[in-house]
Each structure stands twice: as structure tokens, then as C-alpha cells.
C-alpha atoms as a PDB file:
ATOM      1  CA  UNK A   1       0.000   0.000   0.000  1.00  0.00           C
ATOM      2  CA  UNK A   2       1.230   3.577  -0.954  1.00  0.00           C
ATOM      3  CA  UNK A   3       1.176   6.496   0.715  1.00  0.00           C
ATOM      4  CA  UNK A   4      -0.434   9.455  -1.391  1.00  0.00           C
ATOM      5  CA  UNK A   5      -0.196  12.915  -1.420  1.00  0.00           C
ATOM      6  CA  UNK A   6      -3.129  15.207  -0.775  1.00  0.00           C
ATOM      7  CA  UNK A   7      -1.407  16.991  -2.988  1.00  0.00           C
ATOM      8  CA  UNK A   8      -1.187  14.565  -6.013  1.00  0.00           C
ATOM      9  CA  UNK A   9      -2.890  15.301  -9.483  1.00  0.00           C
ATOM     10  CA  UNK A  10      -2.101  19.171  -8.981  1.00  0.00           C
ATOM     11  CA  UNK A  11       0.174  19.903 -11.317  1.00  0.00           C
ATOM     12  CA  UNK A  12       1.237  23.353 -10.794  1.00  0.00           C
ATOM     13  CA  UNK A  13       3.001  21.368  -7.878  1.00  0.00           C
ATOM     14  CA  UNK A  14       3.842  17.902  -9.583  1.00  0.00           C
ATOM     15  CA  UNK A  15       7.567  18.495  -9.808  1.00  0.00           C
ATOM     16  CA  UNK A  16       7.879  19.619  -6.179  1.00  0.00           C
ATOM     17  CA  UNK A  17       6.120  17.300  -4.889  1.00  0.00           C
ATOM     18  CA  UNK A  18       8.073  14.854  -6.869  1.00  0.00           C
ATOM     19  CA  UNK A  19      11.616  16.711  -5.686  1.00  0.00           C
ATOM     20  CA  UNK A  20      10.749  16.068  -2.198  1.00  0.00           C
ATOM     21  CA  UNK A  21      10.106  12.363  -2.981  1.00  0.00           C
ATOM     22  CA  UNK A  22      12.920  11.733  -4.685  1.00  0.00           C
ATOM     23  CA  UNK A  23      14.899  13.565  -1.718  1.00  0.00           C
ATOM     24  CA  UNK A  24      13.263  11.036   1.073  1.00  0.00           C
ATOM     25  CA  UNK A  25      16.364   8.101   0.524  1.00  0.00           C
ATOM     26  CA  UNK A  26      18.380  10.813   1.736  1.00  0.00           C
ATOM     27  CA  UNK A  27      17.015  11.574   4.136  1.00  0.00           C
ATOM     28  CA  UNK A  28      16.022   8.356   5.579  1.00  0.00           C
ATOM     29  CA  UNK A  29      20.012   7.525   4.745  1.00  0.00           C
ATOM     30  CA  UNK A  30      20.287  10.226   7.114  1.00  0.00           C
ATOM     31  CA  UNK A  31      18.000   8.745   9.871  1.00  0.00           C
ATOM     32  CA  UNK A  32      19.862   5.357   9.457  1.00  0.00           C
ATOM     33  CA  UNK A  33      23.662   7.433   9.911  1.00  0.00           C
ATOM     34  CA  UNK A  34      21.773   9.245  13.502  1.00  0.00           C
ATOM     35  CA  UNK A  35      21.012   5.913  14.492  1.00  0.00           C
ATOM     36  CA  UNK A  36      24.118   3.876  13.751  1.00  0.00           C
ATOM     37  CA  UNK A  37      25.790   7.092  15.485  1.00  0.00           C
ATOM     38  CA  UNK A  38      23.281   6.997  18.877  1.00  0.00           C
ATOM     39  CA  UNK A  39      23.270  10.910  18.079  1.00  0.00           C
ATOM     40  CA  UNK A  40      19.448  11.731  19.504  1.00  0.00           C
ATOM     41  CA  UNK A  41      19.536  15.355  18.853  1.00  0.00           C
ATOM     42  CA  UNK A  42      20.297  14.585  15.159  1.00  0.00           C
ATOM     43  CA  UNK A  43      17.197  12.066  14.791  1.00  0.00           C
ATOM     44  CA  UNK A  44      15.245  14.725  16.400  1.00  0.00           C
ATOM     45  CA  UNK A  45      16.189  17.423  14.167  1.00  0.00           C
ATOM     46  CA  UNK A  46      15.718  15.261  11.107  1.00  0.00           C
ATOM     47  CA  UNK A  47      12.191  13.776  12.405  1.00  0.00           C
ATOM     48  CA  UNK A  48      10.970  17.837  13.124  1.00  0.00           C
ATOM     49  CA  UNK A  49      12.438  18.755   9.627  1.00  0.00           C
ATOM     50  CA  UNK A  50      10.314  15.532   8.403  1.00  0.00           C
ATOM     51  CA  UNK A  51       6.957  16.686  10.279  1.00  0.00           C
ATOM     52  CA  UNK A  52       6.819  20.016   8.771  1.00  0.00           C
ATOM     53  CA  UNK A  53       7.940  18.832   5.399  1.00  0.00           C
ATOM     54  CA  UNK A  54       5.268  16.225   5.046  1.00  0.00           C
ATOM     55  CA  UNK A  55       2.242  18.509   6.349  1.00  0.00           C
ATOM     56  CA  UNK A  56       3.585  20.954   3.887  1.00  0.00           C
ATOM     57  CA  UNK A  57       4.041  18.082   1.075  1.00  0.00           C
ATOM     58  CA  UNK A  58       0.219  16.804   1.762  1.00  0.00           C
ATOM     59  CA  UNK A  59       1.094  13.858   3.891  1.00  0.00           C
ATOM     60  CA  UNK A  60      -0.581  14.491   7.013  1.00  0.00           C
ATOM     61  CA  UNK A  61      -0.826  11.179   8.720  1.00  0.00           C
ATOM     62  CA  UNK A  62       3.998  10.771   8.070  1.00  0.00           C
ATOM     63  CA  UNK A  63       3.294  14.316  10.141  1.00  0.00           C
ATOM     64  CA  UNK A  64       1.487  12.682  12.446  1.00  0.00           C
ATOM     65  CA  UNK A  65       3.689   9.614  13.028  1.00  0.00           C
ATOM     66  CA  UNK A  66       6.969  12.148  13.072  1.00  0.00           C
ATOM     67  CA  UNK A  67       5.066  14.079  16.069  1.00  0.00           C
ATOM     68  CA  UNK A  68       4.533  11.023  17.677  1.00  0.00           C
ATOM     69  CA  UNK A  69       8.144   9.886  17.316  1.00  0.00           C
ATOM     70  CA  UNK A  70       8.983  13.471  18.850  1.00  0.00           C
ATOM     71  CA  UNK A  71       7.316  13.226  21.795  1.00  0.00           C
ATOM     72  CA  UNK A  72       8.506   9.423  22.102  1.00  0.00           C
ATOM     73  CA  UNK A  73      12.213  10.766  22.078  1.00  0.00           C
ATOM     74  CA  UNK A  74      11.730  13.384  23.941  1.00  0.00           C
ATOM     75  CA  UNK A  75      10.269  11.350  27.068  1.00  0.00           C
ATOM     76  CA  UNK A  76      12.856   8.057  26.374  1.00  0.00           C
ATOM     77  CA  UNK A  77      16.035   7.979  27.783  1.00  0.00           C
ATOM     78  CA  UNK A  78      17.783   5.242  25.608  1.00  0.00           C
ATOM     79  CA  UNK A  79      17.651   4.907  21.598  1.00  0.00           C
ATOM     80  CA  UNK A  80      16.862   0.796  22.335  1.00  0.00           C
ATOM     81  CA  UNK A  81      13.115   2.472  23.892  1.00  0.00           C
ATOM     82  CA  UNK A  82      12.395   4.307  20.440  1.00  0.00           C
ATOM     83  CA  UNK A  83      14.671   2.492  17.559  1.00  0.00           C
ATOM     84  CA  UNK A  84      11.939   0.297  16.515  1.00  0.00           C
ATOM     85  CA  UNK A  85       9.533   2.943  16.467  1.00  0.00           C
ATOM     86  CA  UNK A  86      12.012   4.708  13.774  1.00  0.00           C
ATOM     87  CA  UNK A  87      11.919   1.766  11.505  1.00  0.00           C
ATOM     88  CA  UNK A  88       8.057   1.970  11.523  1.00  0.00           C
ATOM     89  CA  UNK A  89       8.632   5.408  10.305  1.00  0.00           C
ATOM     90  CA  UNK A  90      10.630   4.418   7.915  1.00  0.00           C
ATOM     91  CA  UNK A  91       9.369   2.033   6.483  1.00  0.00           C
ATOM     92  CA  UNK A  92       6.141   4.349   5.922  1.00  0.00           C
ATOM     93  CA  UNK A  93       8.381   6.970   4.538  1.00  0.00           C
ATOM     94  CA  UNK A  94       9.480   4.561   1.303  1.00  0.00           C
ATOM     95  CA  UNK A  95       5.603   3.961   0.969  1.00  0.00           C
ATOM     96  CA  UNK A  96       5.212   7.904  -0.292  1.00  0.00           C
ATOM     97  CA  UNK A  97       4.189   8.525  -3.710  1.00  0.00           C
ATOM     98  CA  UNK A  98       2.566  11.255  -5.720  1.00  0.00           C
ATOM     99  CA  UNK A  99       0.984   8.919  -8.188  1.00  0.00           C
ATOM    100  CA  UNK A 100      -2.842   9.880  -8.040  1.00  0.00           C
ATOM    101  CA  UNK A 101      -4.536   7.010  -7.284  1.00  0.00           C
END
């Protein structure tokens, strides 16, 4: 199952919507590096970056689940209490499209 843009079919913003998808194995590359590196404050800048983005992008409910993750790492000591929870994410992060359905 995909993951679909509000935003998809507009075509005024086709090719940024399609810039940010293409950008998104960065970025989770990114995610994987803060993780590998325990470096919290990175994962938490990337995941705010990611909440905004994805509102802003049409993709409410990836906003919601960054939130979530936010609030998760902010109240967690450890990266073992929240790492799975990041895989979730991204794992629903490679499910984005902007193929209209």
C-alpha cells in the first residue's frame, strides 16, 4: 500500500512534490547514519524537519507519526526504547508517492 499525497494530481506542484520524494532516501540515509551514530539530537532534528515537510508536502498522517516519534524521544532515555519505532517510520516513509490514485 502507498502512501499518497493530498497533494497529487495538482500539477502546478507535480515536480515539487516529486523533488521532495525523490529527496526522502536521503534523508532516511540520514535517519539510518543518527542511528548507527546513537546521536538523539540529530534524529530529532531530522524527524521535526520531516513533520513540517510532510504537512507541507500533503502527507498528514507521516506528520502525524513524526510528532509522535517526537514526543517518544523526547520522554525516552535510551535509543533501544524508540529504535523500533524509527523503523516503523521508515518504512512508511518509502511507501510515499505522488501517483494519483
Amino acid at each position: 500500500m502507498k502512501i499518497t499525497s493530498q497533494l497529487a494530481g495538482n500539477e502546478d506542484f507535480a515536480p515539487l512534490l516529486q523533488q521532495f520524494i525523490s529527496e526522502i532516501p536521503e534523508r532516511i540515509s540520514h535517519i539510518d547514519l543518527a542511528l548507527a551514530a546513537h546521536d538523539v539530537a540529530l534524529l530529532k532534528r531530522i524527524l521535526h524537519q520531516l513533520k513540517g515537510a510532510c504537512g507541507g508536502y500533503g502527507f498528514p498522517s507521516l506528520t502525524e507519526e513524526a510528532f509522535a516519534l517526537e514526543k517518544v524521544i523526547n520522554n525516552e532515555t535510551s535509543l533501544k526504547d524508540f529504535e523500533s519505532e524509527i523503523v516503523r517510520f521508515i518504512a512508511s516513509l518509502r511507501l510515499m508517492t505522488a501517483d494519483p490514485e
